[in-house]
Every structure is written in structure tokens, then in C-alpha cells.
N, C-alpha and C. Protein backbone atom coordinates (compact mmCIF):
# COMPACT_ATOMS: atom_id res chain seq x y z
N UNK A 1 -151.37 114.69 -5.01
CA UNK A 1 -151.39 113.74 -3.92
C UNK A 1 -150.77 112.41 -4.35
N UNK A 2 -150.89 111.90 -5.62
CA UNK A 2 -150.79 110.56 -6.40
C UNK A 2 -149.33 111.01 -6.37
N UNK A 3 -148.30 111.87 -6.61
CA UNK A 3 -147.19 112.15 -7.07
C UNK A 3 -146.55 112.25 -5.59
N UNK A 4 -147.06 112.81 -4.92
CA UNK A 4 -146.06 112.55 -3.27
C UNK A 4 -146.03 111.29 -2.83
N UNK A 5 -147.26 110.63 -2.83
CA UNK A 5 -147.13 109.28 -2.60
C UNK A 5 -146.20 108.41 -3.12
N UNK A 6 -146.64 108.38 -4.71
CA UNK A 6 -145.25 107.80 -5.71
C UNK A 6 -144.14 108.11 -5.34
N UNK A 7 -143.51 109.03 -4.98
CA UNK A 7 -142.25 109.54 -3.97
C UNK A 7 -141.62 109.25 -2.85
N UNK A 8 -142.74 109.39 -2.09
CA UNK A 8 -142.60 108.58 -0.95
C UNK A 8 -142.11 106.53 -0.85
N UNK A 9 -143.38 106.35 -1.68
CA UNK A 9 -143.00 104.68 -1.99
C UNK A 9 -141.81 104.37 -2.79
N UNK A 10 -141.53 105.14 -4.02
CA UNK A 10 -140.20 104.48 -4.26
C UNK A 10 -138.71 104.82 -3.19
N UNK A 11 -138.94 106.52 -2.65
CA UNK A 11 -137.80 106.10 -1.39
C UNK A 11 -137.92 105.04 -0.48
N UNK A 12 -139.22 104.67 -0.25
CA UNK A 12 -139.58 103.63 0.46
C UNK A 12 -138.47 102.68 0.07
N UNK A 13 -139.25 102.04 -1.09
CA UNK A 13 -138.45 100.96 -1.77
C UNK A 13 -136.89 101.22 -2.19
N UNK A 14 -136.52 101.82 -2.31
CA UNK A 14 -135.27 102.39 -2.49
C UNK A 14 -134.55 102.19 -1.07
N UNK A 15 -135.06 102.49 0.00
CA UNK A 15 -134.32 102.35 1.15
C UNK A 15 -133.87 100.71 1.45
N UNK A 16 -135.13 100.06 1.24
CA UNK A 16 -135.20 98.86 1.86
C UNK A 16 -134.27 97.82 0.76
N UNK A 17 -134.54 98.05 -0.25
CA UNK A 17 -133.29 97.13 -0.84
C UNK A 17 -132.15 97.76 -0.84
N UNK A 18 -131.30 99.31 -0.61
CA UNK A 18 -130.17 99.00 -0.52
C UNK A 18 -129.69 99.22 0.90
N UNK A 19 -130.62 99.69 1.77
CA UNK A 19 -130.32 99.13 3.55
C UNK A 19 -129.53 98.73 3.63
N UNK A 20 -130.15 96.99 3.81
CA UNK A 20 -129.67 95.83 4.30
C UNK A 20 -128.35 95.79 3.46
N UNK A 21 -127.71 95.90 1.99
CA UNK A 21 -126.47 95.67 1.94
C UNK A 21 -125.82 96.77 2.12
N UNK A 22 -126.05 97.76 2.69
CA UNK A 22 -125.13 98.70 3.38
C UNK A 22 -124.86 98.05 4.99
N UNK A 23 -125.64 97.62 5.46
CA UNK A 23 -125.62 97.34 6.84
C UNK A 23 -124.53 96.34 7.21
N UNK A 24 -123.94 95.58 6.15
CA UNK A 24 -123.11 94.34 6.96
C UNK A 24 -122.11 94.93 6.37
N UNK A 25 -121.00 94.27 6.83
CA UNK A 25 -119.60 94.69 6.55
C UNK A 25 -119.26 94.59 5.18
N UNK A 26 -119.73 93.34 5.02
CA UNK A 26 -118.98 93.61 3.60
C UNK A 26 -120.00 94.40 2.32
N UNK A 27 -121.40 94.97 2.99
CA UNK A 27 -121.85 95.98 2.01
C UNK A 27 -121.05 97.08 2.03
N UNK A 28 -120.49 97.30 3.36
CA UNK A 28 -119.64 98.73 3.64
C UNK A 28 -118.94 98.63 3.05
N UNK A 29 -117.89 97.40 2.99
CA UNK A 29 -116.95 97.58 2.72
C UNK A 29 -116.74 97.86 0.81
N UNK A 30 -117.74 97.48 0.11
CA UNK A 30 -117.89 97.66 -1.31
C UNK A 30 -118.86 98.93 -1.45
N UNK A 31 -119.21 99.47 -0.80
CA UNK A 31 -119.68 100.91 -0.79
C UNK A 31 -118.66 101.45 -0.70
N UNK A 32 -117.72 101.78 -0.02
CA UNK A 32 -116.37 101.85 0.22
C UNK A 32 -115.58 102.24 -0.91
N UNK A 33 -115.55 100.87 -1.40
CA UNK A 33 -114.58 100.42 -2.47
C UNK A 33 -114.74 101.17 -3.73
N UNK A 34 -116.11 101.39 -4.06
CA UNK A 34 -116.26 102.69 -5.64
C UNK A 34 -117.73 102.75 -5.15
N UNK A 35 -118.03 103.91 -5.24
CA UNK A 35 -119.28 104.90 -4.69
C UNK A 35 -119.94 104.89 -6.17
N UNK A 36 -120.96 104.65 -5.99
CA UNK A 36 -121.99 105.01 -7.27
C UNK A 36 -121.81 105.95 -7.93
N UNK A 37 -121.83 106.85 -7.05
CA UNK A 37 -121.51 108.37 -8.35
C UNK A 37 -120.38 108.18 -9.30
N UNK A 38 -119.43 107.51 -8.63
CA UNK A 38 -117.91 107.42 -9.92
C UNK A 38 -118.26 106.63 -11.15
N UNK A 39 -117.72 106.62 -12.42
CA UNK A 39 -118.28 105.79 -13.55
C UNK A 39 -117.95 104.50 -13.15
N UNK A 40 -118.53 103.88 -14.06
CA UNK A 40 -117.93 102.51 -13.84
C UNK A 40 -116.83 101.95 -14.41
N UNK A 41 -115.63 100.96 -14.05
CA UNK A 41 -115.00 100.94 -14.79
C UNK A 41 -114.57 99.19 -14.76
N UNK A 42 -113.78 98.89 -15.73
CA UNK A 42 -114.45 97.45 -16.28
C UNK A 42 -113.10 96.67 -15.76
N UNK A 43 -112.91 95.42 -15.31
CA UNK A 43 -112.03 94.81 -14.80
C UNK A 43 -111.97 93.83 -15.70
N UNK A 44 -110.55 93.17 -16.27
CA UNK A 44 -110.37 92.07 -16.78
C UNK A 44 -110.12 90.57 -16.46
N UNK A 45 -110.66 90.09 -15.93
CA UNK A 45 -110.62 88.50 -15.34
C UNK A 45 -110.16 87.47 -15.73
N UNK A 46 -108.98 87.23 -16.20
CA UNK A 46 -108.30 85.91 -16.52
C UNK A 46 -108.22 84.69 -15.26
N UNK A 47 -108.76 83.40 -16.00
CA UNK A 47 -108.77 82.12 -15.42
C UNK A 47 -107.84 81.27 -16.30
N UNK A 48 -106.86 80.89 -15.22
CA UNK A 48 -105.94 79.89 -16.24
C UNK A 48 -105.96 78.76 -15.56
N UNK A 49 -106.33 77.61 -15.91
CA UNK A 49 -106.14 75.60 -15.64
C UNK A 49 -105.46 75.57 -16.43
N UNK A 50 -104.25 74.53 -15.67
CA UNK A 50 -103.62 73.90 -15.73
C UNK A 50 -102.91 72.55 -15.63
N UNK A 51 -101.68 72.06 -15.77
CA UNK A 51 -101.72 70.73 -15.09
C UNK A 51 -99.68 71.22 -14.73
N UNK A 52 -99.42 70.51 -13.90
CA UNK A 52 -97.92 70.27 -13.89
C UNK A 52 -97.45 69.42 -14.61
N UNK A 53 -96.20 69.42 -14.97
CA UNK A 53 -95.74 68.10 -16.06
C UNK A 53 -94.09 68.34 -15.52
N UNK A 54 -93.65 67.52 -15.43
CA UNK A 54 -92.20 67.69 -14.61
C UNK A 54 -91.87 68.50 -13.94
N UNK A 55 -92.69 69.00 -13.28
CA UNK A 55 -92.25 70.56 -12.73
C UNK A 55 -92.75 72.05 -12.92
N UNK A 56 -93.27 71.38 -14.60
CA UNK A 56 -93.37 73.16 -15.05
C UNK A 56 -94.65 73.11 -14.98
N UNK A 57 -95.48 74.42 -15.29
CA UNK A 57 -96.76 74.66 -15.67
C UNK A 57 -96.91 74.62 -16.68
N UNK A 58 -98.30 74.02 -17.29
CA UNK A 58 -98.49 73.85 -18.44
C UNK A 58 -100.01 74.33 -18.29
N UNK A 59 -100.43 75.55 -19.26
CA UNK A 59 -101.40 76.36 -18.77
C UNK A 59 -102.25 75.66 -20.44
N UNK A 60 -103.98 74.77 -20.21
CA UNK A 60 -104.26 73.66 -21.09
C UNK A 60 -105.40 74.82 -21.00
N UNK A 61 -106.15 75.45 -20.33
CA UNK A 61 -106.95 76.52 -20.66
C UNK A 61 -106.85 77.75 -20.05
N UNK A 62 -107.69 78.61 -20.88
CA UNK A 62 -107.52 80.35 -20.76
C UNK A 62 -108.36 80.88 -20.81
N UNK A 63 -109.14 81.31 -19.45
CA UNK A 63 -110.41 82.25 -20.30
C UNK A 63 -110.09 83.69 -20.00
N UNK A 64 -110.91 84.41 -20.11
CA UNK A 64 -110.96 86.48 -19.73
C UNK A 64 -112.73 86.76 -20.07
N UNK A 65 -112.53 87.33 -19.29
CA UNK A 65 -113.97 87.45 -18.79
C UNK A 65 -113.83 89.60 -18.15
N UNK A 66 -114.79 90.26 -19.06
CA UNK A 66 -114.65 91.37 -18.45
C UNK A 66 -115.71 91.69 -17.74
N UNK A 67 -115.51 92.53 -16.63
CA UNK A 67 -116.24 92.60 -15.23
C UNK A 67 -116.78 93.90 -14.82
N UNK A 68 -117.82 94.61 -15.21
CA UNK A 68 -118.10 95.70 -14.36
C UNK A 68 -117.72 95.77 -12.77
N UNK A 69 -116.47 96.62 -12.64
CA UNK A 69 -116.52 96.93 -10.91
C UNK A 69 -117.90 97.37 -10.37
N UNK A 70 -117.50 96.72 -9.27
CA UNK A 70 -119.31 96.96 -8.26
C UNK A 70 -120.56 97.12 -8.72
N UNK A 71 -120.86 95.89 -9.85
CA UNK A 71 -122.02 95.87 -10.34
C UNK A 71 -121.94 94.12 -10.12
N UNK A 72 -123.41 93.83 -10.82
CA UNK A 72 -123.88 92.39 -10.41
C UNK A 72 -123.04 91.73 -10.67
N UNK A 73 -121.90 91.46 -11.67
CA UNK A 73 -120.96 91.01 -12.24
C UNK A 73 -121.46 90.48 -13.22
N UNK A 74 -120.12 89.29 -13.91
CA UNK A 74 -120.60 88.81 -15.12
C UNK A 74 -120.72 87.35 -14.99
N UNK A 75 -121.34 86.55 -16.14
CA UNK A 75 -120.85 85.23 -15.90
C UNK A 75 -120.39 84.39 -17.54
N UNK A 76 -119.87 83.45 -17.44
CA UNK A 76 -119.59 82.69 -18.90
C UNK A 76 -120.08 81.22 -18.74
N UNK A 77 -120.05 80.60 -19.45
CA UNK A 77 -120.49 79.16 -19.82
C UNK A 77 -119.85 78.69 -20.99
N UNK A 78 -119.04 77.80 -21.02
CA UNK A 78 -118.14 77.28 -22.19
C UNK A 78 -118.54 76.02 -22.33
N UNK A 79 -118.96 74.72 -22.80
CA UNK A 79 -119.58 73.63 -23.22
C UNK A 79 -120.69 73.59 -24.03
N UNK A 80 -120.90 72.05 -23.09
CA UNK A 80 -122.68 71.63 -23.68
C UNK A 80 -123.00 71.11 -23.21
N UNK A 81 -124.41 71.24 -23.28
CA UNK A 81 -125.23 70.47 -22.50
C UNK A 81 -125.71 68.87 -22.80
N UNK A 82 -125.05 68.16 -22.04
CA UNK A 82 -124.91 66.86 -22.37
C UNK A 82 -126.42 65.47 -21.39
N UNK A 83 -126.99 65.11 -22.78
CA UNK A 83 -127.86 64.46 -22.32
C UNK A 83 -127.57 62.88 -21.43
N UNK A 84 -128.17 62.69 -20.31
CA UNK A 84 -127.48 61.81 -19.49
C UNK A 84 -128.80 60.87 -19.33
N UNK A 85 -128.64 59.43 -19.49
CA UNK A 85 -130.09 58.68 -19.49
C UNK A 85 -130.00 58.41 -18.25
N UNK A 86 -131.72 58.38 -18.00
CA UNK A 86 -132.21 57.92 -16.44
C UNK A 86 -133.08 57.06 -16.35
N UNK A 87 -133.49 56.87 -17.73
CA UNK A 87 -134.74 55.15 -17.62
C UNK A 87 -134.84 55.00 -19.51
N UNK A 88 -135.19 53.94 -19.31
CA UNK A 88 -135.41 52.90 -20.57
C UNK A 88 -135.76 51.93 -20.61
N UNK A 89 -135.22 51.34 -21.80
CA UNK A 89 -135.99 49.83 -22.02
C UNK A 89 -135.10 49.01 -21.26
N UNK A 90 -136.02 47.66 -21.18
CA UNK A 90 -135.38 46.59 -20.00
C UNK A 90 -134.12 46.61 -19.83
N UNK A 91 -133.37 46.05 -21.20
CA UNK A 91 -132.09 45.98 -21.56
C UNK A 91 -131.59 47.07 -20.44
N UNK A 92 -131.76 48.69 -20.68
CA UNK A 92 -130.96 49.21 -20.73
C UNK A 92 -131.05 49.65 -18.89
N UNK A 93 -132.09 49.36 -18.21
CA UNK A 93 -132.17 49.50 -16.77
C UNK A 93 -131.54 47.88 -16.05
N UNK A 94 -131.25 47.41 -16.89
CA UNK A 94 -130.91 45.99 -16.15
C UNK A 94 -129.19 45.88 -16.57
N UNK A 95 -128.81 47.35 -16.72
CA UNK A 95 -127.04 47.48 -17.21
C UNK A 95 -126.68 46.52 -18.21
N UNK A 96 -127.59 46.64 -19.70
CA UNK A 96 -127.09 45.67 -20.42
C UNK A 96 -127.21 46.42 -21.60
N UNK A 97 -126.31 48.10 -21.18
CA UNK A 97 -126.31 49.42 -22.25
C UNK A 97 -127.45 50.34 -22.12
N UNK A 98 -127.04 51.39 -22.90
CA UNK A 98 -128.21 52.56 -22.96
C UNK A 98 -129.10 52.67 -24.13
N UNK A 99 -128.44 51.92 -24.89
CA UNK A 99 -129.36 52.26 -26.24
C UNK A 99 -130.46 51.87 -26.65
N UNK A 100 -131.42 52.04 -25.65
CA UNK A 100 -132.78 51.78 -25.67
C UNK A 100 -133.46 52.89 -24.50
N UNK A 101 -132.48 53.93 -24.27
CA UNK A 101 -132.64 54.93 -23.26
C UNK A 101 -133.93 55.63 -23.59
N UNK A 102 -134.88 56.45 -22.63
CA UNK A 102 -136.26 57.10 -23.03
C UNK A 102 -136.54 58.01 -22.48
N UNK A 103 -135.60 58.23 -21.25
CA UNK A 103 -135.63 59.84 -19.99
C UNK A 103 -134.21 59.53 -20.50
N UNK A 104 -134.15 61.27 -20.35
CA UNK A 104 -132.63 62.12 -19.91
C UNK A 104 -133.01 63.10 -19.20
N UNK A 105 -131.50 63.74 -18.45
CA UNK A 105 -131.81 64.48 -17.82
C UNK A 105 -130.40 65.54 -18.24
N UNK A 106 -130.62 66.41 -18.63
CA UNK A 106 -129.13 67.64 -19.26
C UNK A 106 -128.34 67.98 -18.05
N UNK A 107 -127.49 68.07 -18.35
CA UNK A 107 -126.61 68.98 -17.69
C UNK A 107 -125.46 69.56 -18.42
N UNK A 108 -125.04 70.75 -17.89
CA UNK A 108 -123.84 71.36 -18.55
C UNK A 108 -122.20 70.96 -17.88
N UNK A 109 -121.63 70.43 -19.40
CA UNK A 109 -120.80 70.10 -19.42
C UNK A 109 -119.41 71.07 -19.82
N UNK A 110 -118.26 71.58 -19.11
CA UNK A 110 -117.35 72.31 -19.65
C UNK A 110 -116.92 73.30 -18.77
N UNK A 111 -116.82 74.65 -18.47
CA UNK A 111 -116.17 75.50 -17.75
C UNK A 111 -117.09 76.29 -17.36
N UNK A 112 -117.21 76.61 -16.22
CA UNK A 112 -118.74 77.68 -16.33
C UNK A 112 -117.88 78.81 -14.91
N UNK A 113 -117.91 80.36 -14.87
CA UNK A 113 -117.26 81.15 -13.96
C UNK A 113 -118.54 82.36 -13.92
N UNK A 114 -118.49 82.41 -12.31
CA UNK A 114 -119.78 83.57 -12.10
C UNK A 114 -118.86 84.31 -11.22
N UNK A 115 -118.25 85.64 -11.77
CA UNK A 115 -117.54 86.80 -11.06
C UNK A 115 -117.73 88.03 -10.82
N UNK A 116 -117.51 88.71 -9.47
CA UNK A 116 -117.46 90.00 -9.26
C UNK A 116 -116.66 90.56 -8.85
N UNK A 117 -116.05 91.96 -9.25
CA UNK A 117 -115.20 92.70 -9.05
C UNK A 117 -115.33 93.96 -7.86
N UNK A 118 -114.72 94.52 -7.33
CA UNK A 118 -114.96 95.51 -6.74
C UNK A 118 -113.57 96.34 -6.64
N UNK A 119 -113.30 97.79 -6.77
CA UNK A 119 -111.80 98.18 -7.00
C UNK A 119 -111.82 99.16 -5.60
N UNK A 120 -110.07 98.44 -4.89
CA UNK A 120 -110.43 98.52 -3.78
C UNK A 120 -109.23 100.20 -3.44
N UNK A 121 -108.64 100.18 -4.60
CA UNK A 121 -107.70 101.27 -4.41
C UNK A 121 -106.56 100.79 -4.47
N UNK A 122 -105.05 101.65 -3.83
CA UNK A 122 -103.87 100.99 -3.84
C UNK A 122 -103.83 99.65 -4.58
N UNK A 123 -104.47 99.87 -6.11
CA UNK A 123 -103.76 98.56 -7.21
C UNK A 123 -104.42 97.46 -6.96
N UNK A 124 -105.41 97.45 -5.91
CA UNK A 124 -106.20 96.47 -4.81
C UNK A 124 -107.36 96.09 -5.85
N UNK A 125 -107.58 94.94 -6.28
CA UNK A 125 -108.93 94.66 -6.72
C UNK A 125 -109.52 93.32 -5.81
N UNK A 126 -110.70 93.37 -5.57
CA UNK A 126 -111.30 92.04 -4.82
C UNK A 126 -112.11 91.29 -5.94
N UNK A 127 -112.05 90.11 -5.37
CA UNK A 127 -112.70 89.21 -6.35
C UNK A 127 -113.41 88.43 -5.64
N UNK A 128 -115.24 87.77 -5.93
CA UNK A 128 -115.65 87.10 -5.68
C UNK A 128 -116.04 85.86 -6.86
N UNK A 129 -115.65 84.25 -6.97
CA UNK A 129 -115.79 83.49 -8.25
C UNK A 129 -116.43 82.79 -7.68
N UNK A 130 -116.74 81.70 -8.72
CA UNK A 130 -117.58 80.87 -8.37
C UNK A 130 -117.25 79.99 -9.72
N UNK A 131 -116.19 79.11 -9.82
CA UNK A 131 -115.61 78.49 -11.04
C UNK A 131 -115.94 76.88 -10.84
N UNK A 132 -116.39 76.65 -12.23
CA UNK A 132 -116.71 74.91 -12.45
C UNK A 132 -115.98 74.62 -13.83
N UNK A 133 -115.64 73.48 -13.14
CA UNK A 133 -114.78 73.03 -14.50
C UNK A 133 -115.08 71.01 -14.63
N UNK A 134 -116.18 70.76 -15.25
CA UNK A 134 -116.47 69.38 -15.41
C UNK A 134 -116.52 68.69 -16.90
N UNK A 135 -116.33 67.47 -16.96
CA UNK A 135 -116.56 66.67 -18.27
C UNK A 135 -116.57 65.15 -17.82
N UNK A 136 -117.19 64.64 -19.01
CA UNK A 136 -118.07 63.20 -19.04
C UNK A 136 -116.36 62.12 -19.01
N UNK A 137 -116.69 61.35 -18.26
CA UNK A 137 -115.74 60.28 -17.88
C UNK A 137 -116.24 58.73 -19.03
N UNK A 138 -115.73 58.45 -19.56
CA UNK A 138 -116.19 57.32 -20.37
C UNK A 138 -116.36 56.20 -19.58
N UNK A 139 -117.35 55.83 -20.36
CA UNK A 139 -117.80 54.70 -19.01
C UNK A 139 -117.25 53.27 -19.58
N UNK A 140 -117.08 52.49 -18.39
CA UNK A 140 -116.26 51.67 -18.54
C UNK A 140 -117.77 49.96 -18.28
N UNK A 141 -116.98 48.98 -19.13
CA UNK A 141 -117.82 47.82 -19.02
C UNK A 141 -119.58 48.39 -19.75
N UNK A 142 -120.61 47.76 -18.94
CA UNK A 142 -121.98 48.05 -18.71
C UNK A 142 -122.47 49.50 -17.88
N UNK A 143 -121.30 49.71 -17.63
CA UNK A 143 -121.73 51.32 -16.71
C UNK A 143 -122.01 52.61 -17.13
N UNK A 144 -123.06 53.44 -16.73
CA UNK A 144 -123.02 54.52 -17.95
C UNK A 144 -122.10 55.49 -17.51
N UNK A 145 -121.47 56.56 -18.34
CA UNK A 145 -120.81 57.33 -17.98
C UNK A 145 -121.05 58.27 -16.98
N UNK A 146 -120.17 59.19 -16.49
CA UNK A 146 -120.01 59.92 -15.11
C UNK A 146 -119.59 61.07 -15.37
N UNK A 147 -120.16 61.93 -14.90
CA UNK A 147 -119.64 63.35 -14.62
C UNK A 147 -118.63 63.91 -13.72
N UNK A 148 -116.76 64.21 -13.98
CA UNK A 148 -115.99 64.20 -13.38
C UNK A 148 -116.29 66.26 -12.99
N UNK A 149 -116.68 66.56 -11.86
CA UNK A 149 -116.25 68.05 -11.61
C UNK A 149 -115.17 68.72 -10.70
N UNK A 150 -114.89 69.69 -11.12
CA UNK A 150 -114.50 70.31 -10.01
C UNK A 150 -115.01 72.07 -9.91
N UNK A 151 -115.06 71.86 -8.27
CA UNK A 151 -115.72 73.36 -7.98
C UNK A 151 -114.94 74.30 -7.33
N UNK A 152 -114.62 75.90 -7.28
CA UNK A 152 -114.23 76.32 -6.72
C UNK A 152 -114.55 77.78 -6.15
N UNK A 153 -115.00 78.09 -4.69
CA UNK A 153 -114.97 79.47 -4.36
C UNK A 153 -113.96 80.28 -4.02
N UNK A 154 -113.81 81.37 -4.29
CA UNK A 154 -112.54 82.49 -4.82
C UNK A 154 -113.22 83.64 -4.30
N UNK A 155 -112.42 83.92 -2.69
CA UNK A 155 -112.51 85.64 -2.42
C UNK A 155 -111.41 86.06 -1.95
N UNK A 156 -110.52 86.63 -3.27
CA UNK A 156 -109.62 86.77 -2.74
C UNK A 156 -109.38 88.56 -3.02
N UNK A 157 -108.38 89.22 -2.32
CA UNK A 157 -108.16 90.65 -2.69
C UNK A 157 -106.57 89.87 -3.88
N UNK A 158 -106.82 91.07 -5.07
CA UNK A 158 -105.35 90.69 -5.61
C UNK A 158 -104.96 91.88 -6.02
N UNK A 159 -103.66 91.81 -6.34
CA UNK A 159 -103.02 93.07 -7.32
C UNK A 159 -103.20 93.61 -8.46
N UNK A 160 -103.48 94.68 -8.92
CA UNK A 160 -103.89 94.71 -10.68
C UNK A 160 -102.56 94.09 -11.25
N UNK A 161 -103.23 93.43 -12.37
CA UNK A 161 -102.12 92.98 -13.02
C UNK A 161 -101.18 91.91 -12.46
N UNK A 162 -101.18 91.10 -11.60
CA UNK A 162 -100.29 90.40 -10.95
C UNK A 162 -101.24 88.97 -10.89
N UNK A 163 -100.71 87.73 -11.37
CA UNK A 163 -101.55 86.61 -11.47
C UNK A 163 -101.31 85.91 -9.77
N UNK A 164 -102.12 85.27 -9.44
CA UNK A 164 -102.31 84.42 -8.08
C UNK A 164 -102.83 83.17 -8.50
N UNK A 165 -101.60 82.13 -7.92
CA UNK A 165 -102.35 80.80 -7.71
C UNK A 165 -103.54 80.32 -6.78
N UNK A 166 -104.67 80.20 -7.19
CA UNK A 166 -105.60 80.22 -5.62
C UNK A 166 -105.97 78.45 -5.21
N UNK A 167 -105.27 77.42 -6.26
CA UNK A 167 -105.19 76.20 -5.64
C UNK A 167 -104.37 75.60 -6.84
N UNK A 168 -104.25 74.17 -5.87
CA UNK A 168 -103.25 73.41 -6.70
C UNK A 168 -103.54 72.20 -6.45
N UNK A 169 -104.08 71.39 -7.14
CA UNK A 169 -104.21 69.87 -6.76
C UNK A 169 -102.90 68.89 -7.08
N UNK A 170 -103.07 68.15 -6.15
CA UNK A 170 -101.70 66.94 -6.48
C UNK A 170 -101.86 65.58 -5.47
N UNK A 171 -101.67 64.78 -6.13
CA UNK A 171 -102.09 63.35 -5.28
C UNK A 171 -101.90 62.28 -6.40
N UNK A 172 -101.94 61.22 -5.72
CA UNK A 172 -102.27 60.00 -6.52
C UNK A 172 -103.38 59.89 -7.67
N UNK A 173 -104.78 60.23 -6.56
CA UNK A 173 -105.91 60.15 -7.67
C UNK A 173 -105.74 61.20 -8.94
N UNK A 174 -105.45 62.26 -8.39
CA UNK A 174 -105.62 63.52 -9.47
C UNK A 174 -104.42 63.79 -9.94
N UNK A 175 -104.50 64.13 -11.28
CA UNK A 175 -103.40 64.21 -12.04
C UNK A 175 -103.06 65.78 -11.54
N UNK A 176 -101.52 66.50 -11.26
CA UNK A 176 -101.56 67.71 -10.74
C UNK A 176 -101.89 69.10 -11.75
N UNK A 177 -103.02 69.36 -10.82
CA UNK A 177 -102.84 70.80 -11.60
C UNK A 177 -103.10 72.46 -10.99
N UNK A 178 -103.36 73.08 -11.42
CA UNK A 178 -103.53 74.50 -10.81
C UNK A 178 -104.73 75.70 -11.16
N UNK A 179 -105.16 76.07 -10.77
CA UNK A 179 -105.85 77.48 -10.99
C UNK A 179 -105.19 78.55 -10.53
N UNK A 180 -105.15 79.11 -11.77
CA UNK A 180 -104.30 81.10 -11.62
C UNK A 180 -105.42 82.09 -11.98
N UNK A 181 -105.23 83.38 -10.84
CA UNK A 181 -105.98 84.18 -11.78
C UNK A 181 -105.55 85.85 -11.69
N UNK A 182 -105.68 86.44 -12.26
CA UNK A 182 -105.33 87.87 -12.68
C UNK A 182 -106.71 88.56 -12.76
N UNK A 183 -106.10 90.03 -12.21
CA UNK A 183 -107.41 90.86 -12.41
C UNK A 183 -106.61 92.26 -12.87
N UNK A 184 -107.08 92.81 -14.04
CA UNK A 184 -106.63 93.95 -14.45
C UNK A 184 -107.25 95.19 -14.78
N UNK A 185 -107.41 96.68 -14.09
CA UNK A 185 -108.01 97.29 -14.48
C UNK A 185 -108.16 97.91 -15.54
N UNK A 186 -109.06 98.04 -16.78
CA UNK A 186 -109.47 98.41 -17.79
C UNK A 186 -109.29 100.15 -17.93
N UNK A 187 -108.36 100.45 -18.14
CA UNK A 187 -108.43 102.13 -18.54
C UNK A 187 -108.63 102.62 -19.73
């Protein structure tokens, strides 16, 4: 009796969490894309920043990141965690420096990418990112320093093997640069 039950409840549970992401489109559509039964197979994720410099690209970082297709994905973290003051001694709450600082509060400083793959066929891979790329701004006068970021979401379908620009900054304020990325299947 204990053993039908147990049966019963985990199809139970079994139904109800993968239901709902079968039910919307884009569960279909990655049900779709590689069926559980097939093995898994591992995607290669290159992120390239950059900057322009007369014209050309000048590619200043590189990461690769490998990706189980249609699994939770992966993620990386490249920095440190940089302590940032939030109270102190008189001096140092009345902007006359930090070095009498007594709270901090961390944060991570450097490149951080949370990706998933899904292989869509015809050479087709999809990508979902989630890329940060920040560092500490030196602070200028009595001011304490600043955290310069930038964020970016990435769903794009791409080609195996074929790199895509998915932005490009350029302006006055920002010095120009680019994000590329490539996805390659692992055989």
C-alpha cells in the first residue's frame, strides 16, 4: 500500500514541476529542441569585450564557458569581491576620507555570465545570458569610489561556430566598445 502511494506521489510531483514548463511556448519550444532521452551534449560559449580603436576591434577580454544543452546551464564569476564603506568615524561620514571606515558592504567586482544553451538543429543553437561586466572607478577629491557596470540580456538563436555582435556601445560618455559571442557544439 506504502509503495503505490510512493508512486503515485512522486508522478504526482513529477507532473507538477515539469507541467507548467511544458505548457508555455518556450517550454515547448526547448522540449523540442533536445528531448531528454538524447545524451547530453556540451556547448562552447565564448564572450568577447572589446573596445574600437580607429576602426578596428580590439578584443581586451575572452572568456569560454562550457554549457550543458538543455540543462540548468552554467555560470562563471571572474573578480573580487570588493569591500565598499558605508559608515565610520566622524571624519570619514563628514567626506573628510574613509580611513576611519567601520561598516562595509561587498560586492563583486569583474565579469560575471549566467548561460543556457539549447540545440535547436540546422547548426541552430539558442542562447539565453545574463552578462555583467563592472569595476571600481577611482574616486576623485573627498568622494568615495563608484562602481562603473554594465549589464546585458542575450536571447539570441546563433549559428554553430559563427561569432555575433549582440551590442556595441559608442558615444561621447563611453569609450566604444562591443560584445561578441559564439556558440559551438562540442562533439
Amino acid at each position: 500500500m506504502l509503495r503505490k502511494l510512493a508512486a503515485v506521489l512522486s508522478g504526482a510531483l513529477l507532473a507538477v514541476l515539469v507541467a507548467p514548463a511544458l505548457c508555455t511556448p518556450a517550454g515547448a519550444e526547448e522540449a523540442k529542441a533536445q528531448s531528454p532521452a538524447e545524451p547530453q551534449t556540451n556547448v562552447r560559449v565564448t564572450i568577447r569585450l572589446g573596445r574600437m580603436e580607429q576602426g578596428k576591434r580590439n578584443v581586451l577580454k575572452s572568456y569560454d564557458l562550457v554549457v550543458a544543452a538543455g540543462t540548468v546551464g552554467s555560470k562563471l564569476l571572474s573578480g573580487a569581491r570588493v569591500p565598499i564603506p558605508t559608515a565610520g568615524s566622524d571624519a570619514a561620514e563628514k567626506g573628510m576620507g574613509n580611513d576611519g571606515a567601520t561598516r562595509f558592504v561587498y560586492q563583486n567586482i569583474g565579469f560575471s555570465v549566467d548561460a543556457k544553451v539549447w540545440i535547436l538543429g540546422d547548426k541552430k543553437i539558442k542562447l539565453l545570458a545574463e552578462l555583467e561586466d563592472s569595476r571600481v572607478k577611482e574616486r576623485t577629491g573627498n568622494q568615495p569610489p563608484f562602481v562603473e557596470t554594465r549589464q546585458l540580456s542575450i536571447n539570441a538563436i546563433l549559428s554553430d561556430g559563427a561569432p555575433l555582435e549582440v551590442t556595441r556601445v559608442e558615444g561621447e560618455a563611453d569609450q566604444p566598445g562591443f560584445v561578441e559571442i559564439e556558440a559551438k557544439v562540442l562533439r
